[in-house]
C-alpha atoms as a PDB file:
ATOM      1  CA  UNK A   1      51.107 127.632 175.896  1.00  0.00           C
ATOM      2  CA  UNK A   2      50.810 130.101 173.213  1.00  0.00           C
ATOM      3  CA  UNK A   3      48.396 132.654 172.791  1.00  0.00           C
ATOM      4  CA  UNK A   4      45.387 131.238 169.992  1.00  0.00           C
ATOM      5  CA  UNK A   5      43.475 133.479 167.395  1.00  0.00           C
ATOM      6  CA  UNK A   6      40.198 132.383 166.372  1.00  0.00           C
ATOM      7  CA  UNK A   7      38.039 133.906 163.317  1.00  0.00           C
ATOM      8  CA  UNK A   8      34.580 133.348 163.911  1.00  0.00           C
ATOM      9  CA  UNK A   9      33.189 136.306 161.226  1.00  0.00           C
ATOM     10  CA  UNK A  10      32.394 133.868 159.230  1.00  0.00           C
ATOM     11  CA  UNK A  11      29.891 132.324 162.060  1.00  0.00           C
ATOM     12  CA  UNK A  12      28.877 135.249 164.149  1.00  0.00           C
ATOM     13  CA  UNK A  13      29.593 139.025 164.515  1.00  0.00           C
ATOM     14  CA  UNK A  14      29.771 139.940 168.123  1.00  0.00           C
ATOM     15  CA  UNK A  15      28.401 142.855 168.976  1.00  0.00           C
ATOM     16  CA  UNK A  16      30.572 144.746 171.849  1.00  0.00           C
ATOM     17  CA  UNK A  17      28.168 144.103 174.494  1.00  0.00           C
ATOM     18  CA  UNK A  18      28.513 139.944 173.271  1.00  0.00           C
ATOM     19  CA  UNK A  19      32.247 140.181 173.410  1.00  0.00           C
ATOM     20  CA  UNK A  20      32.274 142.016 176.936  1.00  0.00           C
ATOM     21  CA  UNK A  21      29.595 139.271 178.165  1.00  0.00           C
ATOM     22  CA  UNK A  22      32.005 136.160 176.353  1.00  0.00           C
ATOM     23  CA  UNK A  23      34.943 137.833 178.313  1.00  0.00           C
ATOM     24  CA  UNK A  24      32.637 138.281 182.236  1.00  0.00           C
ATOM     25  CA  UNK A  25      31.747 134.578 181.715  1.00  0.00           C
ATOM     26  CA  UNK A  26      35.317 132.949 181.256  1.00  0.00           C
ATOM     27  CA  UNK A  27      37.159 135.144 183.609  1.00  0.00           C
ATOM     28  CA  UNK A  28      39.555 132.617 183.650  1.00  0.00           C
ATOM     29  CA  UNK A  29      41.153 133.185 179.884  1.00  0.00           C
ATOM     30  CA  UNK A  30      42.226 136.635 179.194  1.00  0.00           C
ATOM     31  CA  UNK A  31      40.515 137.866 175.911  1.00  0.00           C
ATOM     32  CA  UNK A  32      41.124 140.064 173.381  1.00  0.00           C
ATOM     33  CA  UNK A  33      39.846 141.108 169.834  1.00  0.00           C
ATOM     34  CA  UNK A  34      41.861 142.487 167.180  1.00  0.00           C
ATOM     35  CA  UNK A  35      40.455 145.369 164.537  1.00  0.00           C
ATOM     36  CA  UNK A  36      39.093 142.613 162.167  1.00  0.00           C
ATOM     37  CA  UNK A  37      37.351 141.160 164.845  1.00  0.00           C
ATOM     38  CA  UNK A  38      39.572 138.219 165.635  1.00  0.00           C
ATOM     39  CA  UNK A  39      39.405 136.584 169.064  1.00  0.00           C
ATOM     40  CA  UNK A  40      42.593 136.436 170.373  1.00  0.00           C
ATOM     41  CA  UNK A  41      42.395 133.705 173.257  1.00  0.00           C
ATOM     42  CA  UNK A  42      45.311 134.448 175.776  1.00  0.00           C
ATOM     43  CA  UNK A  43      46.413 131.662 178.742  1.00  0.00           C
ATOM     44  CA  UNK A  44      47.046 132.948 182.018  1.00  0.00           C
ATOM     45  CA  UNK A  45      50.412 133.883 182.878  1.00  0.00           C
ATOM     46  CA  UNK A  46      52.510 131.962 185.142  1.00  0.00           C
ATOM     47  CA  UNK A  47      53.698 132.664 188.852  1.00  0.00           C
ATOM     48  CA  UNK A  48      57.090 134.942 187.719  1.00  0.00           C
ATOM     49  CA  UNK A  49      54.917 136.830 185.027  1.00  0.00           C
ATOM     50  CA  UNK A  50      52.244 138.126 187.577  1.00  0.00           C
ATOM     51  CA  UNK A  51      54.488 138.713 189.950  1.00  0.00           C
ATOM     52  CA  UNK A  52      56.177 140.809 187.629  1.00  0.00           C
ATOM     53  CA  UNK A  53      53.022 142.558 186.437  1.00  0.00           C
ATOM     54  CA  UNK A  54      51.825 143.512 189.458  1.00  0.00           C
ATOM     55  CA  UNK A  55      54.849 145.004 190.734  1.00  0.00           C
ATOM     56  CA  UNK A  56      54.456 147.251 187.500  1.00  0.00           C
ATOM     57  CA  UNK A  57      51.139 148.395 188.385  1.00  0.00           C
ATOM     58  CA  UNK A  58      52.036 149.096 192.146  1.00  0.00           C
ATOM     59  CA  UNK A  59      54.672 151.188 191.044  1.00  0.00           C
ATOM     60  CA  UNK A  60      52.440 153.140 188.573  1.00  0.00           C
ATOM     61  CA  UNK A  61      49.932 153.133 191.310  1.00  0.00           C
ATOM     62  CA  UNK A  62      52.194 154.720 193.722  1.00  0.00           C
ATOM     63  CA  UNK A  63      53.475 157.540 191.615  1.00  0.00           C
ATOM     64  CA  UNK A  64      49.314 158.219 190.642  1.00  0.00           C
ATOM     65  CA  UNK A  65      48.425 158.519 193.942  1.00  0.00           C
ATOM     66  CA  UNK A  66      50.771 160.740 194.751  1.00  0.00           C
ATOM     67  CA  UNK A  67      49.919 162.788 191.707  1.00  0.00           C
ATOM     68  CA  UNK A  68      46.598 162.062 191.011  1.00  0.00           C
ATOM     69  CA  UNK A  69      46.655 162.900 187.481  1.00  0.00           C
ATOM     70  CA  UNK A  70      44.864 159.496 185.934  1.00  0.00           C
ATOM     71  CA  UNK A  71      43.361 156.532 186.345  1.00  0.00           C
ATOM     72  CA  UNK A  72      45.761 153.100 186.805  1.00  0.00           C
ATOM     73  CA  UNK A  73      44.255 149.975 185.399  1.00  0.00           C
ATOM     74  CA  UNK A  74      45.722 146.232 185.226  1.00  0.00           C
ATOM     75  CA  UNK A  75      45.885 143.631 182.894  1.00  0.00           C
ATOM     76  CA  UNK A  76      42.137 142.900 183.601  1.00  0.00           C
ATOM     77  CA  UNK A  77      40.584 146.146 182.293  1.00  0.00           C
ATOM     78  CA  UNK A  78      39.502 146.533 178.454  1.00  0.00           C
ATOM     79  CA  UNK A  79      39.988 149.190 176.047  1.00  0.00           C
ATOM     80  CA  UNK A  80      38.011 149.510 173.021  1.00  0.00           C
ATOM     81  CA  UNK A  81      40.072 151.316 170.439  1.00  0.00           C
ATOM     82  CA  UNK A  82      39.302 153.890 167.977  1.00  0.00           C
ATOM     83  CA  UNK A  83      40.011 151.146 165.508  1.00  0.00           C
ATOM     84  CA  UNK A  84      37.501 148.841 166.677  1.00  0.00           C
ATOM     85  CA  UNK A  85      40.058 146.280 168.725  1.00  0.00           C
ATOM     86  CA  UNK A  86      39.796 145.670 172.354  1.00  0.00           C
ATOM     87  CA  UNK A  87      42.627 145.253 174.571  1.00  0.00           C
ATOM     88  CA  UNK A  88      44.086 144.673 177.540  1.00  0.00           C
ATOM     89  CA  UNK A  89      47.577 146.190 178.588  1.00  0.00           C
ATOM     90  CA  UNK A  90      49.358 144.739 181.175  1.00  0.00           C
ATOM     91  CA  UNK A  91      49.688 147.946 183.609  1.00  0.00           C
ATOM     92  CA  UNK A  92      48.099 151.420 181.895  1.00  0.00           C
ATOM     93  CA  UNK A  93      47.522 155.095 182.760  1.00  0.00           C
ATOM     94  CA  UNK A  94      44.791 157.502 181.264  1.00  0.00           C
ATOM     95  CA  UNK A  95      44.473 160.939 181.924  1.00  0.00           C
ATOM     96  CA  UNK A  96      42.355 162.251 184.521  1.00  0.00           C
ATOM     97  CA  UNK A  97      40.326 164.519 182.245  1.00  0.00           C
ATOM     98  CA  UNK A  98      40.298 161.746 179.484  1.00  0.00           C
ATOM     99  CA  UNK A  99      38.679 159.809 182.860  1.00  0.00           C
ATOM    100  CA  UNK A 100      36.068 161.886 183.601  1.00  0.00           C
ATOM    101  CA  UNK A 101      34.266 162.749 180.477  1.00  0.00           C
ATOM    102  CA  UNK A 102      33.376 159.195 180.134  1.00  0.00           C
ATOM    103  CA  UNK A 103      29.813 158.409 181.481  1.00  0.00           C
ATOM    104  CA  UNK A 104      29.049 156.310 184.466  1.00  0.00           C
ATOM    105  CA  UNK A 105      27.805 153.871 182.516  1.00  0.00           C
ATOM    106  CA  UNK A 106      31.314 153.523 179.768  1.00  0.00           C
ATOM    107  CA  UNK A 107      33.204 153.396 182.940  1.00  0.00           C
ATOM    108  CA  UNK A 108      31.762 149.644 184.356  1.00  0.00           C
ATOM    109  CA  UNK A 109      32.225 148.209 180.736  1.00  0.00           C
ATOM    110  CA  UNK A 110      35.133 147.856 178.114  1.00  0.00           C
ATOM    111  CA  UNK A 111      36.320 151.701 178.056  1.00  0.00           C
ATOM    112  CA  UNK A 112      35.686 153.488 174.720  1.00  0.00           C
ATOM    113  CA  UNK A 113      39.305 155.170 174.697  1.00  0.00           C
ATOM    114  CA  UNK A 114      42.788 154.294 174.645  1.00  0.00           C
ATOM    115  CA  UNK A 115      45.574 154.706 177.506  1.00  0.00           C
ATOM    116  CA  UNK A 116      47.726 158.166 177.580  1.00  0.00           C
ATOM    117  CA  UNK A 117      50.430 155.312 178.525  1.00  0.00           C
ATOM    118  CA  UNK A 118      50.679 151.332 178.822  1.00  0.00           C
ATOM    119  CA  UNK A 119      53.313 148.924 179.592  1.00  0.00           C
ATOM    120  CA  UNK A 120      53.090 145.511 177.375  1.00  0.00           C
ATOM    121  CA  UNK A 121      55.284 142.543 179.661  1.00  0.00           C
ATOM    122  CA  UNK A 122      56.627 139.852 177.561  1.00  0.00           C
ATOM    123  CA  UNK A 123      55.583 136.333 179.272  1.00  0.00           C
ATOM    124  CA  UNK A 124      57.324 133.529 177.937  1.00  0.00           C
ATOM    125  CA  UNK A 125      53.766 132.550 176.168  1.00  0.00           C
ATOM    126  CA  UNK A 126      54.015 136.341 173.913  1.00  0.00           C
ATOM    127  CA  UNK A 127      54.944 136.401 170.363  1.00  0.00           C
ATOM    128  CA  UNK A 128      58.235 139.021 170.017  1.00  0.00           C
ATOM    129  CA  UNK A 129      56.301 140.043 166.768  1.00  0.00           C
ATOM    130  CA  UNK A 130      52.903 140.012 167.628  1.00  0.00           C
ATOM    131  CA  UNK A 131      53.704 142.366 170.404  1.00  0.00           C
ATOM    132  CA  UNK A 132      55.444 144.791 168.434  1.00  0.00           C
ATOM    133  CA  UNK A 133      52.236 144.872 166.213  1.00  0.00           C
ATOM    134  CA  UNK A 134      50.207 145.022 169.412  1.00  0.00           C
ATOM    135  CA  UNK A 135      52.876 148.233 170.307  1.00  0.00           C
ATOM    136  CA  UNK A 136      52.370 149.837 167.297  1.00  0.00           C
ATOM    137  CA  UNK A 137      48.068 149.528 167.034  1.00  0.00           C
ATOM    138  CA  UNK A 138      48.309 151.353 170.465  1.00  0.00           C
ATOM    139  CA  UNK A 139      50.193 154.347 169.368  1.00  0.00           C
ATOM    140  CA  UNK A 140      48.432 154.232 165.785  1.00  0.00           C
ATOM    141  CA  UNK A 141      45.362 154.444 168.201  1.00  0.00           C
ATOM    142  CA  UNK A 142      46.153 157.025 170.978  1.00  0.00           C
ATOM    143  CA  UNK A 143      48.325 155.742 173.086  1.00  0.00           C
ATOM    144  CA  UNK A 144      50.990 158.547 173.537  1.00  0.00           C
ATOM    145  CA  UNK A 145      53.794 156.368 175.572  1.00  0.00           C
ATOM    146  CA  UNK A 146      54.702 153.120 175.492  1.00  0.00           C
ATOM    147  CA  UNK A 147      57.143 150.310 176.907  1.00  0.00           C
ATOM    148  CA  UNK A 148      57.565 146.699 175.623  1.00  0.00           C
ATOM    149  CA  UNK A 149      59.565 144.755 178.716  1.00  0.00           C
ATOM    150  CA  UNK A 150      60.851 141.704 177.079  1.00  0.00           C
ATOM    151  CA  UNK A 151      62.814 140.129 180.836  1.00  0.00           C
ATOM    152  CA  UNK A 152      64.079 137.252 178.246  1.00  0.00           C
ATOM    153  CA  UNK A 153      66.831 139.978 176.615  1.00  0.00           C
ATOM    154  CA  UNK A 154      66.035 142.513 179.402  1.00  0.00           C
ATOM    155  CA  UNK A 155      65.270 145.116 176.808  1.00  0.00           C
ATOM    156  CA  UNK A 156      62.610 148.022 176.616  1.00  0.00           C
ATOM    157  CA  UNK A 157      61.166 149.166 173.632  1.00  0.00           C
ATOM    158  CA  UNK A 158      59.964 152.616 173.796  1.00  0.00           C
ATOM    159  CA  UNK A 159      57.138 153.560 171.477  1.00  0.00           C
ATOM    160  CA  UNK A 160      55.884 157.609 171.666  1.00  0.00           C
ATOM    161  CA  UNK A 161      53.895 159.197 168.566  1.00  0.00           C
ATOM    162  CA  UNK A 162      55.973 160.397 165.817  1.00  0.00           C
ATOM    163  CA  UNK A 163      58.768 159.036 166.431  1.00  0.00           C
ATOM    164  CA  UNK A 164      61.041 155.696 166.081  1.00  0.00           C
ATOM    165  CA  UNK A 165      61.187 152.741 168.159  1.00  0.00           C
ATOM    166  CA  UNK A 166      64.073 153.437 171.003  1.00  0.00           C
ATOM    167  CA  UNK A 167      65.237 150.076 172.309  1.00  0.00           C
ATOM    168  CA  UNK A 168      67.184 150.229 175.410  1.00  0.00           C
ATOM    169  CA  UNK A 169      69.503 147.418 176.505  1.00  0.00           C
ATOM    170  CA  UNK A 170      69.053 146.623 180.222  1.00  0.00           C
ATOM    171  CA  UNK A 171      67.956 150.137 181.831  1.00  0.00           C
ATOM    172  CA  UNK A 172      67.709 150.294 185.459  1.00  0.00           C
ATOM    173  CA  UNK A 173      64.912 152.586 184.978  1.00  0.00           C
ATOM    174  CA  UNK A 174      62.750 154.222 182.772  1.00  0.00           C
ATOM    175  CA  UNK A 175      61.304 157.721 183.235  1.00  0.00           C
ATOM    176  CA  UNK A 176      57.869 158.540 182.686  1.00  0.00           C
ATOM    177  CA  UNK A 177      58.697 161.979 180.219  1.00  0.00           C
ATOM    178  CA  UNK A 178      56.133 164.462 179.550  1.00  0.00           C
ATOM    179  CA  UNK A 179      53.220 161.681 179.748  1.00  0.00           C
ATOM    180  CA  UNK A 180      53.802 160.935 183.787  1.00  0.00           C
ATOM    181  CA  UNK A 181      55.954 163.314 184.710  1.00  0.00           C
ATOM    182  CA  UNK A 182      57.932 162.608 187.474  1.00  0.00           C
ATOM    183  CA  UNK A 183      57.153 159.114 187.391  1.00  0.00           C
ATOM    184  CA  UNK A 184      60.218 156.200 187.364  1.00  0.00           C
ATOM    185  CA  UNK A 185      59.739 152.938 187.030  1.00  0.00           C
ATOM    186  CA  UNK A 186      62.589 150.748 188.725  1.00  0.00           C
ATOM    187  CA  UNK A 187      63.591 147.627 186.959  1.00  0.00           C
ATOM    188  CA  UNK A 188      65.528 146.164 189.186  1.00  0.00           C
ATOM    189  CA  UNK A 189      62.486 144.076 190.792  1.00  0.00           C
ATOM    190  CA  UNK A 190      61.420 143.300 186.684  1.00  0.00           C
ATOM    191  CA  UNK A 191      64.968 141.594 185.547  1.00  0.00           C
END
């Protein structure tokens, strides 16, 4: 089942607090909404996909704990963008300082920032395309390190700021740079 955009502007403009009530009261679809306010209505992954994810977020768990430098979030956390989208990454990272300048009360709902880092895990539901857009709006909105897994081609994309797209055919790794430093994530669990 693909993923379904639906333009209701021309109905009703949800207001942020609307959206993040829509999203608490179907907890079983995975929302998002894109900068012109499109709701983009995701189906839940399947068995291997979540799996997959949340070996990605144990890893990046591990490695934060270790260096408590952030905040780790899965795919169920929100991020309202600078450019007015919400989203969800699949496994993310923000900066511990970033973290604690929000208030108590930006931390229960939809955060107001975007991730220092986020990993986007192609499920056999996800657009090639729509992803890369997805890839690009994040860095375009803060995000300062990024990785597209697509398991189908077992290829990474690498998005950072400034600079071009790396795509990496079948790593057995991928390390963290300057964003996570000393952080690795090994693939070999992901393939």
């Amino acid at each position: 089942m693909q993923s379904l955009t639906v333009d209701f502007n021309s109905i009703i403009d949800l207001t942020d607090e609307q959206f993040y009530q829509l999203c608490q009261k179907n907890q079983n679809l995975r929302f998002e909404r894109n900068s012109t306010g499109e709701i983009i209505i995701m189906p839940p992954v399947g068995g291997e996909s979540s799996n997959r994810n949340a070996g990605l977020t144990a890893q990046l768990w591990i490695w934060n704990q270790k260096y408590n430098l952030g905040v780790v979030f899965d795919a169920s956390g929100g991020f309202k963008l600078p450019n007015g989208a919400d989203r969800s990454p699949d496994a993310c990272w923000v900066k511990l300082d970033k973290w604690n300048n929000l208030t108590s009360e930006q931390k229960t709902k939809f955060l107001p920032i975007a991730p220092d880092f986020l990993i986007e895990l192609l499920s056999p539901s996800d657009s090639l395309k729509k992803t890369q857009e997805k890839m690009q709006e994040y860095i375009k909105n803060g995000v300062r390190l990024g990785w597209s897994i697509n398991r189908k081609n077992r290829q990474v994309e690498v998005y950072r700021v400034g600079k071009e797209v790396e795509v990496l055919d079948n790593p057995d790794s991928l390390n963290g740079e300057d964003v996570l430093p000393g952080f690795l994530l090994d693939l070999e669990m992901i393939w």
